[in-house]
PDB file of N, CA and C in Angstrom:
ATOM      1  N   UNK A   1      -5.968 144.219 156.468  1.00  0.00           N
ATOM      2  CA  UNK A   1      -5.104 145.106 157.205  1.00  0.00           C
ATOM      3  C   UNK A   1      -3.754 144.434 157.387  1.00  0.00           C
ATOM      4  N   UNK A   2      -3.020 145.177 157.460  1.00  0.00           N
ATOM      5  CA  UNK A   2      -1.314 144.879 158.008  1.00  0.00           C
ATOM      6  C   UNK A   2      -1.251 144.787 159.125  1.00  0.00           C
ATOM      7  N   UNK A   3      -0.792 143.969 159.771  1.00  0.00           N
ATOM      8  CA  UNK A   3      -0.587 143.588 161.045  1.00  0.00           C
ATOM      9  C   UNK A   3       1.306 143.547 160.967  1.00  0.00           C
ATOM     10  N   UNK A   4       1.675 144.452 161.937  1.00  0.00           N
ATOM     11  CA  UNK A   4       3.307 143.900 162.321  1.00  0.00           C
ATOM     12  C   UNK A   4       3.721 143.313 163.391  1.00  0.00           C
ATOM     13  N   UNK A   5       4.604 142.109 163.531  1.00  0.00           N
ATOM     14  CA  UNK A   5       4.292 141.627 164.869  1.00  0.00           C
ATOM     15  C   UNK A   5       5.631 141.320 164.993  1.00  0.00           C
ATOM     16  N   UNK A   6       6.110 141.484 166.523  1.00  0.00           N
ATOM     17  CA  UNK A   6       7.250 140.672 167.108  1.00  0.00           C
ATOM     18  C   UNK A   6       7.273 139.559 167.792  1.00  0.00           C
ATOM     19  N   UNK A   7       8.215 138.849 167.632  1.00  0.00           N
ATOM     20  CA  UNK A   7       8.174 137.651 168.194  1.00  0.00           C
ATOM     21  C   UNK A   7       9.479 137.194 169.143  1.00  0.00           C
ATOM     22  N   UNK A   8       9.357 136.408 170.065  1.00  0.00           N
ATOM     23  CA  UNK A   8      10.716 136.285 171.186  1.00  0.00           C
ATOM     24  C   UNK A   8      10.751 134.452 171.066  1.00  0.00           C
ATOM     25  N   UNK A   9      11.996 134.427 171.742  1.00  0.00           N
ATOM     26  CA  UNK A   9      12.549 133.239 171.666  1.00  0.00           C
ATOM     27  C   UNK A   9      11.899 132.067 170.856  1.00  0.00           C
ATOM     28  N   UNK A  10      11.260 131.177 171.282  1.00  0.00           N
ATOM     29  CA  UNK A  10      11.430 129.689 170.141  1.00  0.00           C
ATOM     30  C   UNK A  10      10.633 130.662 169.139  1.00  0.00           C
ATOM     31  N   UNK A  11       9.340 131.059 169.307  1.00  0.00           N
ATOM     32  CA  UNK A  11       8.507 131.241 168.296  1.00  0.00           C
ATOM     33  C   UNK A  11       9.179 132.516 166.948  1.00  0.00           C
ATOM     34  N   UNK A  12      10.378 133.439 167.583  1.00  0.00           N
ATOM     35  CA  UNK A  12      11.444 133.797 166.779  1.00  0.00           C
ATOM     36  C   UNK A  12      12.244 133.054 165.589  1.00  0.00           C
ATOM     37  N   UNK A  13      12.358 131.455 166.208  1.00  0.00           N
ATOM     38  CA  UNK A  13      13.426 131.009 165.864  1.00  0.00           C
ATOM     39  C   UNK A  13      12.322 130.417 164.739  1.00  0.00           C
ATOM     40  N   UNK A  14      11.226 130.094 165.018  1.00  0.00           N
ATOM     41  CA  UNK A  14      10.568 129.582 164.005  1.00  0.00           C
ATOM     42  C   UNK A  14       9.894 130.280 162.539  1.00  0.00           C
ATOM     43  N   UNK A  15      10.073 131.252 163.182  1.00  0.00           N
ATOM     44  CA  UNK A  15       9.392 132.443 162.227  1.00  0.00           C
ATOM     45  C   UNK A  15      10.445 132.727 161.246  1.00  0.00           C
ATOM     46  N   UNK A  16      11.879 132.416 161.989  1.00  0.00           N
ATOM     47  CA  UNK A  16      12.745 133.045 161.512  1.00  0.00           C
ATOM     48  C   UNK A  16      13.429 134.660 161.198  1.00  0.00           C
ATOM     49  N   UNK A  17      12.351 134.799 161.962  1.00  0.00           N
ATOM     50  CA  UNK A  17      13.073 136.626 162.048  1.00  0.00           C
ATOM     51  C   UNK A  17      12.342 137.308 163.223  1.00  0.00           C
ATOM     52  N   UNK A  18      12.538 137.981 164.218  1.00  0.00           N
ATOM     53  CA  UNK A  18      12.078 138.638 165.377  1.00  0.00           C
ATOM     54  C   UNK A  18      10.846 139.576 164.675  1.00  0.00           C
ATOM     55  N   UNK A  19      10.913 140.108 163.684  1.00  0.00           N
ATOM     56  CA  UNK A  19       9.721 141.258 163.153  1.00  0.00           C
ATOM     57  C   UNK A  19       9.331 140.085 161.670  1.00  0.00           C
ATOM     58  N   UNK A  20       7.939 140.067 161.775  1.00  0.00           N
ATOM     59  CA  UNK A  20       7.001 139.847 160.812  1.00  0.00           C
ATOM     60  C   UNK A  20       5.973 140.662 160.283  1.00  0.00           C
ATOM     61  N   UNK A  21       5.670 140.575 159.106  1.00  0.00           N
ATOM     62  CA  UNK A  21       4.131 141.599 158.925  1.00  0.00           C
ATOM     63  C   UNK A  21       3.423 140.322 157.797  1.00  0.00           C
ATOM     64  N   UNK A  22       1.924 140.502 158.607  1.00  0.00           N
ATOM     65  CA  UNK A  22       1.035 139.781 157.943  1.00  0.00           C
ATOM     66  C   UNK A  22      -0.322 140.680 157.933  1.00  0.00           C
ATOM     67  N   UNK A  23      -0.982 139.852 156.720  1.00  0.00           N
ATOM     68  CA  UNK A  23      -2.009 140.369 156.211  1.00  0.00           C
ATOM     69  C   UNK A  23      -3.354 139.782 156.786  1.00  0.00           C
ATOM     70  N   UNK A  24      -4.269 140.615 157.595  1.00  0.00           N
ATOM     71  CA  UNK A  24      -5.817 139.844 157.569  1.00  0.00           C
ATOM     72  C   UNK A  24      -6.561 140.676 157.424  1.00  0.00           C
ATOM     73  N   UNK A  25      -8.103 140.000 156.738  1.00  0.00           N
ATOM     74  CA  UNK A  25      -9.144 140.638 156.943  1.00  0.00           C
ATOM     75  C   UNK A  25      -9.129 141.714 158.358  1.00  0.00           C
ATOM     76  N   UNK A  26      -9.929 143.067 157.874  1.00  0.00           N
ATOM     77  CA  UNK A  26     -10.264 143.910 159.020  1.00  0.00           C
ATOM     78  C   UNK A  26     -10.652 143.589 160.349  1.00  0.00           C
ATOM     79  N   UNK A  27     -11.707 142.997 160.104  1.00  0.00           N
ATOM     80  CA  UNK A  27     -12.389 142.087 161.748  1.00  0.00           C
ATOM     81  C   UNK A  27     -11.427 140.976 162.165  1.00  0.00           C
ATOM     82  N   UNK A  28     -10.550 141.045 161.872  1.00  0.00           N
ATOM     83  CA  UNK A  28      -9.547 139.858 162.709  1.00  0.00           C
ATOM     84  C   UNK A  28      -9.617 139.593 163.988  1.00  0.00           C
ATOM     85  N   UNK A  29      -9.135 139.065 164.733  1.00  0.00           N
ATOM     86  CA  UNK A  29      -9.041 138.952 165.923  1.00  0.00           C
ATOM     87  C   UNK A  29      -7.865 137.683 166.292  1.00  0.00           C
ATOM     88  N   UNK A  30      -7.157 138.181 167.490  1.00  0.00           N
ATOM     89  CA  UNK A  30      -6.291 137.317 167.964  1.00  0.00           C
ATOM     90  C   UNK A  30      -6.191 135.870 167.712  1.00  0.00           C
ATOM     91  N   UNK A  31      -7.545 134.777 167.811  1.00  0.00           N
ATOM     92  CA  UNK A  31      -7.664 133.744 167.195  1.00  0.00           C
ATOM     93  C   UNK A  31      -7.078 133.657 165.765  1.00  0.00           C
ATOM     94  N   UNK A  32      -7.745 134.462 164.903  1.00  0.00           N
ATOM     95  CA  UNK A  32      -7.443 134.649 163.591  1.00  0.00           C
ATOM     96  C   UNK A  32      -6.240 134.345 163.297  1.00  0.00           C
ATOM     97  N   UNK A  33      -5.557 135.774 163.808  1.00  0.00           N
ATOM     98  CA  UNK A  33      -4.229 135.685 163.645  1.00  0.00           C
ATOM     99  C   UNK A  33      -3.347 134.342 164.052  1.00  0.00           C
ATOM    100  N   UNK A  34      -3.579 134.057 164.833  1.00  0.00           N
ATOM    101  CA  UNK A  34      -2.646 132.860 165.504  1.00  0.00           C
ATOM    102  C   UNK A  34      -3.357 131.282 164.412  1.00  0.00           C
ATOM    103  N   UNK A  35      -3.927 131.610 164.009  1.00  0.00           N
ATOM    104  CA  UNK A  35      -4.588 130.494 163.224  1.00  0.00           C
ATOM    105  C   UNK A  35      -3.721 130.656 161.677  1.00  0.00           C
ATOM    106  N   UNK A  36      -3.821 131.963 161.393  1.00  0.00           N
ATOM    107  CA  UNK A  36      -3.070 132.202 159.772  1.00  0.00           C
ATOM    108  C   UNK A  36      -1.541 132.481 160.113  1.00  0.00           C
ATOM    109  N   UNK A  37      -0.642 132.296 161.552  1.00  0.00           N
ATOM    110  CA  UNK A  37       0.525 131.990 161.983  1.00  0.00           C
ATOM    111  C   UNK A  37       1.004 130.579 161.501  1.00  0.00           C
ATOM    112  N   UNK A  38      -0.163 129.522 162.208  1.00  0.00           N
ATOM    113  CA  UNK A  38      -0.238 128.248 162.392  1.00  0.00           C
ATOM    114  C   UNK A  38      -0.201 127.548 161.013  1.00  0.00           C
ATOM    115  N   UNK A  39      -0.740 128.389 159.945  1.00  0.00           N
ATOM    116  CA  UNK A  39      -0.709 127.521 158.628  1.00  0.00           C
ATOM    117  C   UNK A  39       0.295 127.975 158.360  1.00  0.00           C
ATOM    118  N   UNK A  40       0.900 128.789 158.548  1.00  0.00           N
ATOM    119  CA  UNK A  40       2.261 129.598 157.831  1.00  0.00           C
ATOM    120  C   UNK A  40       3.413 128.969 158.455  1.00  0.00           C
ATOM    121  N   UNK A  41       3.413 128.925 159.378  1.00  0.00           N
ATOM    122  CA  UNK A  41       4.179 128.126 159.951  1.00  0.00           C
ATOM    123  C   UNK A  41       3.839 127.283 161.629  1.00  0.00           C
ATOM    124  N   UNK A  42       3.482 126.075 160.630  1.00  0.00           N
ATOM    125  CA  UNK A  42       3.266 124.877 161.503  1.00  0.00           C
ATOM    126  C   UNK A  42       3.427 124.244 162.721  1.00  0.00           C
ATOM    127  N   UNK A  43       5.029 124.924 162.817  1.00  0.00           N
ATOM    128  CA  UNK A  43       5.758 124.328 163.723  1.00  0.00           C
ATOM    129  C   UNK A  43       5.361 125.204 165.420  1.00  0.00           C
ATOM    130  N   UNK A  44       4.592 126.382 165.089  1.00  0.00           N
ATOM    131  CA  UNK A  44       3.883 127.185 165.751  1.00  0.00           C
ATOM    132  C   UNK A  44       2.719 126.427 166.840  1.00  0.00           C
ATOM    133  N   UNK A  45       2.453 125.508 166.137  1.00  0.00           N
ATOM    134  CA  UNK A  45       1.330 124.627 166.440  1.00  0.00           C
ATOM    135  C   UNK A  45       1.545 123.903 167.927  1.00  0.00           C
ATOM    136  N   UNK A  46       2.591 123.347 167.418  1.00  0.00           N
ATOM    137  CA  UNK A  46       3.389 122.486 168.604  1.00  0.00           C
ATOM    138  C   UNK A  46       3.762 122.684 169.633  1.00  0.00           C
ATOM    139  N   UNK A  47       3.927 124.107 170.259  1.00  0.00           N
ATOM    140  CA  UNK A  47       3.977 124.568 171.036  1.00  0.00           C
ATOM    141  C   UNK A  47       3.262 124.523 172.092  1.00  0.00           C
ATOM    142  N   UNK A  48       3.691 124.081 173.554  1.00  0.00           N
ATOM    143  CA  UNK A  48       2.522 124.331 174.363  1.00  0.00           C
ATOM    144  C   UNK A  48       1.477 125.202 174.589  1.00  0.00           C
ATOM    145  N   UNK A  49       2.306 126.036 174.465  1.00  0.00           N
ATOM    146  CA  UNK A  49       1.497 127.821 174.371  1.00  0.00           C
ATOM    147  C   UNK A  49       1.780 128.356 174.113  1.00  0.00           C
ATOM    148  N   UNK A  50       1.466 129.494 173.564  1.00  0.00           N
ATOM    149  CA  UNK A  50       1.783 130.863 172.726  1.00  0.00           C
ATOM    150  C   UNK A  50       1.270 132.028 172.988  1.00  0.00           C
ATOM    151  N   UNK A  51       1.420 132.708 173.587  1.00  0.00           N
ATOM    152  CA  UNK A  51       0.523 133.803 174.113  1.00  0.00           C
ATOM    153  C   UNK A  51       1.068 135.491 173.169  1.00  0.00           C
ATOM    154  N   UNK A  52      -0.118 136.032 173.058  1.00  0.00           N
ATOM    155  CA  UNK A  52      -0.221 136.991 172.501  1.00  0.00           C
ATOM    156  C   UNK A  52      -0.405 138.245 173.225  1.00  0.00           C
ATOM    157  N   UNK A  53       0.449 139.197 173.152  1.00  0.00           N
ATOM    158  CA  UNK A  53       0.214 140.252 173.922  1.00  0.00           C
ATOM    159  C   UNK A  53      -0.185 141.813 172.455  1.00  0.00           C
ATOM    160  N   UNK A  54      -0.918 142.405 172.888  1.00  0.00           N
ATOM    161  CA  UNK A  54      -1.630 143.347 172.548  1.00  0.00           C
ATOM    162  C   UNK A  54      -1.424 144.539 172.998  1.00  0.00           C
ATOM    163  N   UNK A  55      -0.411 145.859 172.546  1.00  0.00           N
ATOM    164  CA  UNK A  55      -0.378 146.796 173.063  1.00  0.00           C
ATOM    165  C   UNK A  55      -0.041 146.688 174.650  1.00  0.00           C
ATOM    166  N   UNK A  56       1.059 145.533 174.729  1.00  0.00           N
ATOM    167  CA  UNK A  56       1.408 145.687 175.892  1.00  0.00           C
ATOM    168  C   UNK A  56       0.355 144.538 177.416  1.00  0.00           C
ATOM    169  N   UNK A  57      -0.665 144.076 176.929  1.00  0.00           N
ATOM    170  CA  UNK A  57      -1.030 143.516 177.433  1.00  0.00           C
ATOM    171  C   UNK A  57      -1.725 141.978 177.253  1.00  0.00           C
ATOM    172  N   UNK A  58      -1.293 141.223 177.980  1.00  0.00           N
ATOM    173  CA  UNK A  58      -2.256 139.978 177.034  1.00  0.00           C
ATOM    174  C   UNK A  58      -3.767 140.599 176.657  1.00  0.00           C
ATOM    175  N   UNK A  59      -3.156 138.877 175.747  1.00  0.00           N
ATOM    176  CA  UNK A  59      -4.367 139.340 174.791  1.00  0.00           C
ATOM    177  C   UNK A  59      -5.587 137.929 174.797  1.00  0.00           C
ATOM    178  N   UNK A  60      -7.230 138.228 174.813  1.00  0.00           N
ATOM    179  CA  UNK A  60      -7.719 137.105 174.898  1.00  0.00           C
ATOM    180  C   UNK A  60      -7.977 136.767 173.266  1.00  0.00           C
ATOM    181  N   UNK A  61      -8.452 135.806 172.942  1.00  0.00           N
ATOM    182  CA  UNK A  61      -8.685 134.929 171.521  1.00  0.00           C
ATOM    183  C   UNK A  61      -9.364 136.142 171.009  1.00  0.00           C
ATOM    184  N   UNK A  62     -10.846 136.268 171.480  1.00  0.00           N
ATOM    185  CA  UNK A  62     -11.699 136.927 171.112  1.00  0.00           C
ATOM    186  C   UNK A  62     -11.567 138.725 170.915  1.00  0.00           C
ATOM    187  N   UNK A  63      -9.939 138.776 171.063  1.00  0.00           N
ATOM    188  CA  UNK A  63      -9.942 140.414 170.950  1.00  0.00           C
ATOM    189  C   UNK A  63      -9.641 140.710 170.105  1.00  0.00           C
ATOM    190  N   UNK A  64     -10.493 141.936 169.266  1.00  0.00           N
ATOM    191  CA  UNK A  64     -10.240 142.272 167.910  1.00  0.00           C
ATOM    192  C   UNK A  64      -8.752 143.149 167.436  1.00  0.00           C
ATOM    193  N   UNK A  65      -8.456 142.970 166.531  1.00  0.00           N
ATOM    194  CA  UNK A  65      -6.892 143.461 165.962  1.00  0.00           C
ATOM    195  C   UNK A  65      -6.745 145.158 164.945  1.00  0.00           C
ATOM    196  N   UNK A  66      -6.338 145.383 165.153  1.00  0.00           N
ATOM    197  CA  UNK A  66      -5.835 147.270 164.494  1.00  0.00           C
ATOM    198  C   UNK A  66      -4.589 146.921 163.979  1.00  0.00           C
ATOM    199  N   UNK A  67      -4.824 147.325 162.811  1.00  0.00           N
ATOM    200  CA  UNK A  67      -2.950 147.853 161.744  1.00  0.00           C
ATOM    201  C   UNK A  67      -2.210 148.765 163.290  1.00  0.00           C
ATOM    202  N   UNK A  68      -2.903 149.365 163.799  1.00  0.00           N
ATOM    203  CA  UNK A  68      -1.710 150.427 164.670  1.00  0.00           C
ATOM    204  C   UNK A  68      -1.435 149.881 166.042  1.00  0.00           C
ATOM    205  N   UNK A  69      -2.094 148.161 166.152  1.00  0.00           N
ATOM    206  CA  UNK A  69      -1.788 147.758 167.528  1.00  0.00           C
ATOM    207  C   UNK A  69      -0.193 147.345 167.500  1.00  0.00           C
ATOM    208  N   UNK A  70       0.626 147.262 168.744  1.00  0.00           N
ATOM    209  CA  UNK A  70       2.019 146.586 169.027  1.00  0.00           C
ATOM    210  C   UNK A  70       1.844 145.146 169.582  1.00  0.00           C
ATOM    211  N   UNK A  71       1.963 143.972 167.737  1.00  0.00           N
ATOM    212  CA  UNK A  71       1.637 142.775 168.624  1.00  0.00           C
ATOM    213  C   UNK A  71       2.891 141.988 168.953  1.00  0.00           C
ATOM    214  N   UNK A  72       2.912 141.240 169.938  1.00  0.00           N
ATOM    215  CA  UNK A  72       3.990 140.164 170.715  1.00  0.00           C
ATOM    216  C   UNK A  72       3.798 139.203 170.719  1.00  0.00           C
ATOM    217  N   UNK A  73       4.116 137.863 170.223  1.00  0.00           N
ATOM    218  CA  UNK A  73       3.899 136.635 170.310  1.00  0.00           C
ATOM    219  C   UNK A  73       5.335 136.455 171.725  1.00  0.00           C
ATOM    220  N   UNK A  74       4.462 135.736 172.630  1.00  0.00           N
ATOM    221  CA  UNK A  74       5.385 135.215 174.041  1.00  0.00           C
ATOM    222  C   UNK A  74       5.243 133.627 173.731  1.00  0.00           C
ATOM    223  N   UNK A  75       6.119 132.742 173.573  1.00  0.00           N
ATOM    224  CA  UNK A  75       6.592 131.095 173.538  1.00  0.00           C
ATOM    225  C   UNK A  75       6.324 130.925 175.149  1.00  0.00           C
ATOM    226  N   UNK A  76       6.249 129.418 175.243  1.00  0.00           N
ATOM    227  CA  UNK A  76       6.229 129.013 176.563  1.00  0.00           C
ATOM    228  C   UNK A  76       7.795 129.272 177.445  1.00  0.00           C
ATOM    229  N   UNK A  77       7.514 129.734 178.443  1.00  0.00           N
ATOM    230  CA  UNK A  77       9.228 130.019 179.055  1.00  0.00           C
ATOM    231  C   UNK A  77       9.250 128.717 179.677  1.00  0.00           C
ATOM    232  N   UNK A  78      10.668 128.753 179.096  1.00  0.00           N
ATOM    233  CA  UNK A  78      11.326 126.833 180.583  1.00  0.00           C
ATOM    234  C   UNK A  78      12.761 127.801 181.876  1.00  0.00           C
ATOM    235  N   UNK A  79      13.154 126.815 182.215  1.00  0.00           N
ATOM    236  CA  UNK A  79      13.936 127.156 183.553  1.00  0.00           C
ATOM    237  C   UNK A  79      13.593 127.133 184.272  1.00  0.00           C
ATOM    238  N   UNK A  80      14.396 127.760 185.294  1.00  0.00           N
ATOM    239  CA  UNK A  80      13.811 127.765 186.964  1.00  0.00           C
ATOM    240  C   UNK A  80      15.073 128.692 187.990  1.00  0.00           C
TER     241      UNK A  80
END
């Protein structure tokens, strides 16, 4: 399945473009994805955290993925 995903600040900058589309097996799931991110680009890895939101809501590892979901990769926020 096609997965299209957006991405915000560092994990943008790493991706290199705010909109991505990647390919996984049907039964994917959030792990998945963030795992075939991580080989694609590495630098993903390094990150403290990365959180995935799903149609608007986080998302846990174990939740399965749809071509028609709206996914969000969120980077760790700094400031104060």
């Amino acid at each position: 399945m096609k997965l299209q995903i957006t991405a915000f600040g560092i994990a943008k900058d790493i991706l290199g473009t705010a909109r991505l589309q990647i390919e996984l097996p049907e039964a994917a799931t959030v792990a998945h994805l963030k795992e075939a991110l991580e080989r694609q680009f590495p630098q993903l890895a390094e990150l403290k955290s990365l959180a995935v939101a799903v149609n608007q809501e986080y998302a846990p590892e174990n939740q399965p993925l749809a071509s028609s979901d709206e996914i969000v990769l969120i980077p760790p926020v700094s400031g104060g």
